[in-house]
C-alpha atoms as a PDB file:
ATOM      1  CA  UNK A   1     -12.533 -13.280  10.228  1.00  0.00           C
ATOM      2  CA  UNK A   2     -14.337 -11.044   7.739  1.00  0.00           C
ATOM      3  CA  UNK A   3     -11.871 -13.245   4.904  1.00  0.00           C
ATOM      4  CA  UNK A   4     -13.849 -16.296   6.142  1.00  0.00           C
ATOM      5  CA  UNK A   5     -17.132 -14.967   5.079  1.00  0.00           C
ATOM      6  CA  UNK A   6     -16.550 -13.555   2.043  1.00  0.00           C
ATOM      7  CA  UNK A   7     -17.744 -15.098  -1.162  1.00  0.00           C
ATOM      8  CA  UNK A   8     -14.269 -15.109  -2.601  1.00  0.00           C
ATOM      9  CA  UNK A   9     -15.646 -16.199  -6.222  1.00  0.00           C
ATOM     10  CA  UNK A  10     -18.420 -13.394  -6.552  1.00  0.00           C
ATOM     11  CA  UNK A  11     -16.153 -11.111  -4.729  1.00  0.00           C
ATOM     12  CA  UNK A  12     -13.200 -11.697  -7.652  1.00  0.00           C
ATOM     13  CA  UNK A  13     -15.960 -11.589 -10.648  1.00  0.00           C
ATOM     14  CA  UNK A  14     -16.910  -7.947  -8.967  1.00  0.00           C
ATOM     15  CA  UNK A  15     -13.242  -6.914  -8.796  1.00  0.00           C
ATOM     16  CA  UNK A  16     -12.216  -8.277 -12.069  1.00  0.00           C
ATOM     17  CA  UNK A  17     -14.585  -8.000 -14.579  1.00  0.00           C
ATOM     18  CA  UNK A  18     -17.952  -6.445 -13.617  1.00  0.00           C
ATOM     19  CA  UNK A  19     -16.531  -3.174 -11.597  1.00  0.00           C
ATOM     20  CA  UNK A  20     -14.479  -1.313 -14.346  1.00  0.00           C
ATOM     21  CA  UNK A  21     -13.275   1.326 -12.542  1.00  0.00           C
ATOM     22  CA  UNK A  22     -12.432   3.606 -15.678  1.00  0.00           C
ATOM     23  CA  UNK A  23     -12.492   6.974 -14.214  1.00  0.00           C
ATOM     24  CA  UNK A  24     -10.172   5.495 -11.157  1.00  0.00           C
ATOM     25  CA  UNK A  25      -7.330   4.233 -13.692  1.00  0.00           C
ATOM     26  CA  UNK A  26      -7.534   6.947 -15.967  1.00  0.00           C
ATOM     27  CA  UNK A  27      -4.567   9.054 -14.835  1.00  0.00           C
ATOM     28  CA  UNK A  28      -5.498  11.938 -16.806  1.00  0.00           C
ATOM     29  CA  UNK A  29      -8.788  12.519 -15.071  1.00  0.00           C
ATOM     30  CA  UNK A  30      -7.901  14.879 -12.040  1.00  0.00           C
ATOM     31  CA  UNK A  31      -8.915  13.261  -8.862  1.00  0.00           C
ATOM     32  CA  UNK A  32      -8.901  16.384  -5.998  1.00  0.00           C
ATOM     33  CA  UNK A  33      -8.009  15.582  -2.245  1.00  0.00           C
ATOM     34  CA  UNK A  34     -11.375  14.672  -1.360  1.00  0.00           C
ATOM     35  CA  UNK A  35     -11.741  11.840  -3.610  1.00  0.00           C
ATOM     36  CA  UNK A  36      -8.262  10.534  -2.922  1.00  0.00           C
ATOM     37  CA  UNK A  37      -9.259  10.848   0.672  1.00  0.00           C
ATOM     38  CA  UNK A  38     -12.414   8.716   0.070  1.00  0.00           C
ATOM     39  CA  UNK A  39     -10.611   6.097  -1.829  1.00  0.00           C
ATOM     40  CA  UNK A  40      -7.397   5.843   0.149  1.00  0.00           C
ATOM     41  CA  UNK A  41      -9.121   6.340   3.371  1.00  0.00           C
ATOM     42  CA  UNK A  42     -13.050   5.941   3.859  1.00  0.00           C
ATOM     43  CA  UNK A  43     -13.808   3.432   1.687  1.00  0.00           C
ATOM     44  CA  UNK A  44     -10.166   1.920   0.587  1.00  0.00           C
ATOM     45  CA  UNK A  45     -10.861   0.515  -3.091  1.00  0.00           C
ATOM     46  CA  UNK A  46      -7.581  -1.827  -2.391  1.00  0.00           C
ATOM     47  CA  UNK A  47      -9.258  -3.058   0.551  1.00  0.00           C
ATOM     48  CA  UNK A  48     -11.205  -4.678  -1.402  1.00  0.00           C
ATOM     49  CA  UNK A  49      -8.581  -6.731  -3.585  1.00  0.00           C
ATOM     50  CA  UNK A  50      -6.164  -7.052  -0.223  1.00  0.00           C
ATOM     51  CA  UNK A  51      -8.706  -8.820   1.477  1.00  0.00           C
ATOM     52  CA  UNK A  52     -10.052 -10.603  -1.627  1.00  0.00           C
ATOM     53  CA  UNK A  53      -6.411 -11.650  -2.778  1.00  0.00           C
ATOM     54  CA  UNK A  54      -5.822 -13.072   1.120  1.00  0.00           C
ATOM     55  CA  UNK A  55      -8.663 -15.241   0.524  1.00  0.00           C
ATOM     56  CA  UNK A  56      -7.859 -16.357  -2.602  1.00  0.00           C
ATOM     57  CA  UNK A  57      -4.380 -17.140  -1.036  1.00  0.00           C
ATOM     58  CA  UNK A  58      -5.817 -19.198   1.924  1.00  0.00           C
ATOM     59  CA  UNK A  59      -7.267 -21.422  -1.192  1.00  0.00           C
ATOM     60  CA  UNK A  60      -4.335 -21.848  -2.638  1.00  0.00           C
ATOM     61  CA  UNK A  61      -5.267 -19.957  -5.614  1.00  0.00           C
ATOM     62  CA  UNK A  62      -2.033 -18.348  -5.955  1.00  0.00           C
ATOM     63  CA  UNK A  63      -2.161 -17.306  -9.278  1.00  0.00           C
ATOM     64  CA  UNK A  64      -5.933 -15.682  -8.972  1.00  0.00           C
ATOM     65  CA  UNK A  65      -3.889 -13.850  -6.269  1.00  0.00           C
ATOM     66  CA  UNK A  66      -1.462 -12.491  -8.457  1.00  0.00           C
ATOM     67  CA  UNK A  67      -4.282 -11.202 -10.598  1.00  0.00           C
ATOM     68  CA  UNK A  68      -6.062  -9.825  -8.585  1.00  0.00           C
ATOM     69  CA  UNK A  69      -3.348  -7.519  -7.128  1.00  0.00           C
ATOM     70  CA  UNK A  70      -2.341  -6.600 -10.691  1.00  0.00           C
ATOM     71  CA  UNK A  71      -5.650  -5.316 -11.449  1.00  0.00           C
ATOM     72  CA  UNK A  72      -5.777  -3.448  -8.118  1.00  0.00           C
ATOM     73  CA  UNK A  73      -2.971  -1.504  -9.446  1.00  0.00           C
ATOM     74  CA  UNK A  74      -3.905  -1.262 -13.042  1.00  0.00           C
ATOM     75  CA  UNK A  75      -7.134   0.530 -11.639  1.00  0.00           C
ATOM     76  CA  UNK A  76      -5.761   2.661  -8.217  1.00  0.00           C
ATOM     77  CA  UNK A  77      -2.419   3.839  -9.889  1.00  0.00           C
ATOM     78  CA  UNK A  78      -0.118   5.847  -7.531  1.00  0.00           C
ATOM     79  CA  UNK A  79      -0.655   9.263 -10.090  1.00  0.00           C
ATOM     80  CA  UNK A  80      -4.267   9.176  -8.829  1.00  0.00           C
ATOM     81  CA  UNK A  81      -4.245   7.456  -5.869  1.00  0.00           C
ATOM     82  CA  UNK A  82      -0.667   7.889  -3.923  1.00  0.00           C
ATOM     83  CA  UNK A  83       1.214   4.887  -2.185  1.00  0.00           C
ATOM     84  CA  UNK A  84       1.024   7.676   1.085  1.00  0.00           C
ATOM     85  CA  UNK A  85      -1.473   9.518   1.894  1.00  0.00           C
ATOM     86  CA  UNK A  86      -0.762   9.006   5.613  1.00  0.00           C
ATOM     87  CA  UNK A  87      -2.155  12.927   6.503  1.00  0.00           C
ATOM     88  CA  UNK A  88      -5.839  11.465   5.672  1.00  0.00           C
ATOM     89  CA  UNK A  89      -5.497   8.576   8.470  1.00  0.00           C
ATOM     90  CA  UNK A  90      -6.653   5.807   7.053  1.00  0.00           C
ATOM     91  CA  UNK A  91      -5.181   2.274   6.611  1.00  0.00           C
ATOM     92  CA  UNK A  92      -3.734   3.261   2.599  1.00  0.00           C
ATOM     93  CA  UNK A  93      -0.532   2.634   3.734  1.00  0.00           C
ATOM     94  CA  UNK A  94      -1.069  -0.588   5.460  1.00  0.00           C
ATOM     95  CA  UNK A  95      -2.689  -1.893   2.497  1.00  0.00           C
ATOM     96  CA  UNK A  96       0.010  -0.734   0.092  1.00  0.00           C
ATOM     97  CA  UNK A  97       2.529  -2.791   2.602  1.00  0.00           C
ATOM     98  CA  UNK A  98       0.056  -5.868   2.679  1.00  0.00           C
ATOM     99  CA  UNK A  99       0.254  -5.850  -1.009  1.00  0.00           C
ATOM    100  CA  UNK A 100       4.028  -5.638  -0.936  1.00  0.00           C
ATOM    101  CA  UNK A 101       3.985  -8.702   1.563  1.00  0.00           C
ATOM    102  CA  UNK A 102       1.286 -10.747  -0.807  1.00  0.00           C
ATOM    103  CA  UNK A 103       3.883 -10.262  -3.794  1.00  0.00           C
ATOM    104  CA  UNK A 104       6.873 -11.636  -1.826  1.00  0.00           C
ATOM    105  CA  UNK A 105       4.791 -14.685  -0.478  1.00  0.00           C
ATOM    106  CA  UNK A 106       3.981 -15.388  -4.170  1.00  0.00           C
ATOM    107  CA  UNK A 107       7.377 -14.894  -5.111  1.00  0.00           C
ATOM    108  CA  UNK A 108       6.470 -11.918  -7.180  1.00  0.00           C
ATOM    109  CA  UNK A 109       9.667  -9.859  -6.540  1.00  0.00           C
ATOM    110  CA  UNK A 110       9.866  -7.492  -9.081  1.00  0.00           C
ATOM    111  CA  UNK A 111       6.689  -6.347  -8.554  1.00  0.00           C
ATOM    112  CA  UNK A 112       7.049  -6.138  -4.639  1.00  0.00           C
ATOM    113  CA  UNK A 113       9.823  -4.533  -4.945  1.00  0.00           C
ATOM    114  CA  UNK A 114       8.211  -1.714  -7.746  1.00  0.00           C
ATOM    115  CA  UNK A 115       5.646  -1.191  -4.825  1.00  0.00           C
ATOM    116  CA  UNK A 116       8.508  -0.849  -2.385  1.00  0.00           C
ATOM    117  CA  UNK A 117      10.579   1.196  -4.046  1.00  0.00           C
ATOM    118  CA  UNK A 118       7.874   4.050  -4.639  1.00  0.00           C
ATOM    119  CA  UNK A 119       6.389   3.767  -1.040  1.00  0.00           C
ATOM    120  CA  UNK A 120       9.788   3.915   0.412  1.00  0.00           C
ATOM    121  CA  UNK A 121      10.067   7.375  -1.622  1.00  0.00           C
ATOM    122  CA  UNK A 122       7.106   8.389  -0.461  1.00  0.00           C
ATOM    123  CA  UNK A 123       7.685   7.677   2.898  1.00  0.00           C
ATOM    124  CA  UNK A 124      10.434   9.243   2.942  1.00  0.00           C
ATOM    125  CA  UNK A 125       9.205  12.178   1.503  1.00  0.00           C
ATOM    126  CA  UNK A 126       6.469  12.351   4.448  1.00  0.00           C
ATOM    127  CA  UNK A 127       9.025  11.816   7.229  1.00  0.00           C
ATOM    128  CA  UNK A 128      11.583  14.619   5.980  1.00  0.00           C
ATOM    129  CA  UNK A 129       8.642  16.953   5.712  1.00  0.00           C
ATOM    130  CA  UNK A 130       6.886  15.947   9.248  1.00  0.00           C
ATOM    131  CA  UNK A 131      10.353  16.344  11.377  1.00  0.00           C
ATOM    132  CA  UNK A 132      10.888  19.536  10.128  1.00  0.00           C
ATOM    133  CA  UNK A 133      12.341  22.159  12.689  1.00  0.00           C
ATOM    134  CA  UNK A 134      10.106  24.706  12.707  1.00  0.00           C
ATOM    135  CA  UNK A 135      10.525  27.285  15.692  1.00  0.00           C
ATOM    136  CA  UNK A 136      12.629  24.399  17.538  1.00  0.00           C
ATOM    137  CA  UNK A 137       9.984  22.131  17.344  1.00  0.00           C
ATOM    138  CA  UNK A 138       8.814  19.296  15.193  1.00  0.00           C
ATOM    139  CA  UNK A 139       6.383  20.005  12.572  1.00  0.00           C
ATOM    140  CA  UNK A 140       4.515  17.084  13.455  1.00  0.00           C
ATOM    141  CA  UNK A 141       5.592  13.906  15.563  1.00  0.00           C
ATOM    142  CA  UNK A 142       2.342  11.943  15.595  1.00  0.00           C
ATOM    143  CA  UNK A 143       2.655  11.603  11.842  1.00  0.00           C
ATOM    144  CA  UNK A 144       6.347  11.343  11.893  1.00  0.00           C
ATOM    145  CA  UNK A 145       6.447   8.683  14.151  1.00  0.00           C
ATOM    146  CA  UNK A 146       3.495   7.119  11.983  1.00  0.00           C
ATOM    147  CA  UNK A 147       5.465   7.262   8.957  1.00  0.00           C
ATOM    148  CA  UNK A 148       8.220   5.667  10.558  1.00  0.00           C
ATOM    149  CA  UNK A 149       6.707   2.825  11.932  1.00  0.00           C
ATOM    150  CA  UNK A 150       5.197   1.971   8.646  1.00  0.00           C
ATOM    151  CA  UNK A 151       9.009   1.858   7.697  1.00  0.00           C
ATOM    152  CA  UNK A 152      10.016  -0.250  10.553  1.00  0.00           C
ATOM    153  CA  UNK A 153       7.328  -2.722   9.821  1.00  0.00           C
ATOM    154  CA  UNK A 154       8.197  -2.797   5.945  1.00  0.00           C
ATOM    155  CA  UNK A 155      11.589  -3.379   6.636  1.00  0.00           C
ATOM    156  CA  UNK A 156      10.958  -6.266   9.509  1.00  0.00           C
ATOM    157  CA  UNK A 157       8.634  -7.935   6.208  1.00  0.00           C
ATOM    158  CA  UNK A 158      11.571  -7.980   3.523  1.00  0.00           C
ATOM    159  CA  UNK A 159      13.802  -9.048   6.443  1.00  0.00           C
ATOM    160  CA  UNK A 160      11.096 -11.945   6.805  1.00  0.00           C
ATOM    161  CA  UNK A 161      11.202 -12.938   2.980  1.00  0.00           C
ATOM    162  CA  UNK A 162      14.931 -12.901   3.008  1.00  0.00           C
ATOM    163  CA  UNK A 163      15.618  -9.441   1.641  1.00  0.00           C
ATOM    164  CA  UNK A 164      17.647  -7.799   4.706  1.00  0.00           C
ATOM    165  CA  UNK A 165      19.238  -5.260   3.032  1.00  0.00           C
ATOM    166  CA  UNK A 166      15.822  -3.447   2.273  1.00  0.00           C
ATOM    167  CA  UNK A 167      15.580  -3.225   6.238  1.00  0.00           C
ATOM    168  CA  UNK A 168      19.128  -1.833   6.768  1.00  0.00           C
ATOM    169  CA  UNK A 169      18.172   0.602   3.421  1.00  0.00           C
ATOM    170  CA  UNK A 170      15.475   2.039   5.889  1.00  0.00           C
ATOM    171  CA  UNK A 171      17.465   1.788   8.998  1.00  0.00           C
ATOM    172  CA  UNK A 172      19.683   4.215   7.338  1.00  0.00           C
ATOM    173  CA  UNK A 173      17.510   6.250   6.381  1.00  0.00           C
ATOM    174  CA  UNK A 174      15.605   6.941   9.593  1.00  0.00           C
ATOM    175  CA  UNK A 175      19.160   6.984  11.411  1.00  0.00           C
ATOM    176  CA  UNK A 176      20.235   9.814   9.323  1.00  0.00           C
ATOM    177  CA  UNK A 177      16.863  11.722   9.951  1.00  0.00           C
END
């Protein structure tokens, strides 16, 4: 509903060419926790291009799309701004997967899969450290289940877009946990 409303066109001059976002893209400027927190998780900077990008799609302005999702990239790069952050509980992760699924519907593989392949690590990552056995007990389920679901629903999208073997990749991998 919110897509609806949105002045797509003034929304895509803000994103592309009158916010510059230099300190966000520079990756040797050191952004601490709670700036990552704020950008990944208060106020999401790729919110903004997600939601700007669906509406641009829902015009049929596919390649605008594809911009637009480059440049959200170019200026929230995973050294500054990780693909998981899911210990801040925001919607991050969710927006990293949305941008994964905008890729495939634009048939923008490569770059789907680059986003894929580095939140799968992640991921990963988050789940081996949250089922830890620590004193017989899990370090934390909450997130662990979290982090799995986020799996389970990234592998039901490349199932979707014809890429099964990305879901049974994650299948494993959870299997084997």
């Amino acid at each position: 509903e919110g897509v609806k409303q949105m002045d797509v066109d003034k929304m895509k001059d803000l994103l592309m060419t009158k916010y510059e976002f230099d300190s966000n893209r520079d990756t040797t400027v050191f952004v601490d926790y709670q700036n990552c927190y704020s950008f990944t998780s208060v106020m999401p900077i790729r919110e903004m291009f997600v939601n700007t990008a669906e509406a641009l799609i829902e015009q049929k302005r596919y390649d605008e799309a594809v911009e637009l999702m480059d440049r959200c990239y170019e200026v929230t790069p995973n050294a500054n701004y990780p693909y998981n952050v899911s210990v801040f509980g925001g919607i991050n992760e969710l927006l990293v997967i949305n941008s994964i699924e905008i890729y495939l519907a634009l048939g923008e593989k490569e770059k789907a899969f680059k986003l894929y392949d580095e939140f799968f690590k992640q991921t990963q990552s988050a789940l081996i450290y949250f089922t830890q056995n620590i004193g017989g007990y899990v370090l934390d389920e909450s997130q662990a289940k979290r982090n799995a679901n986020y799996l389970y629903y990234l592998g039901s999208l490349m199932t979707k877009y014809g890429y099964p073997e990305k879901d049974e990749e994650i299948n494993k991998f959870i299997d084997e946990l």
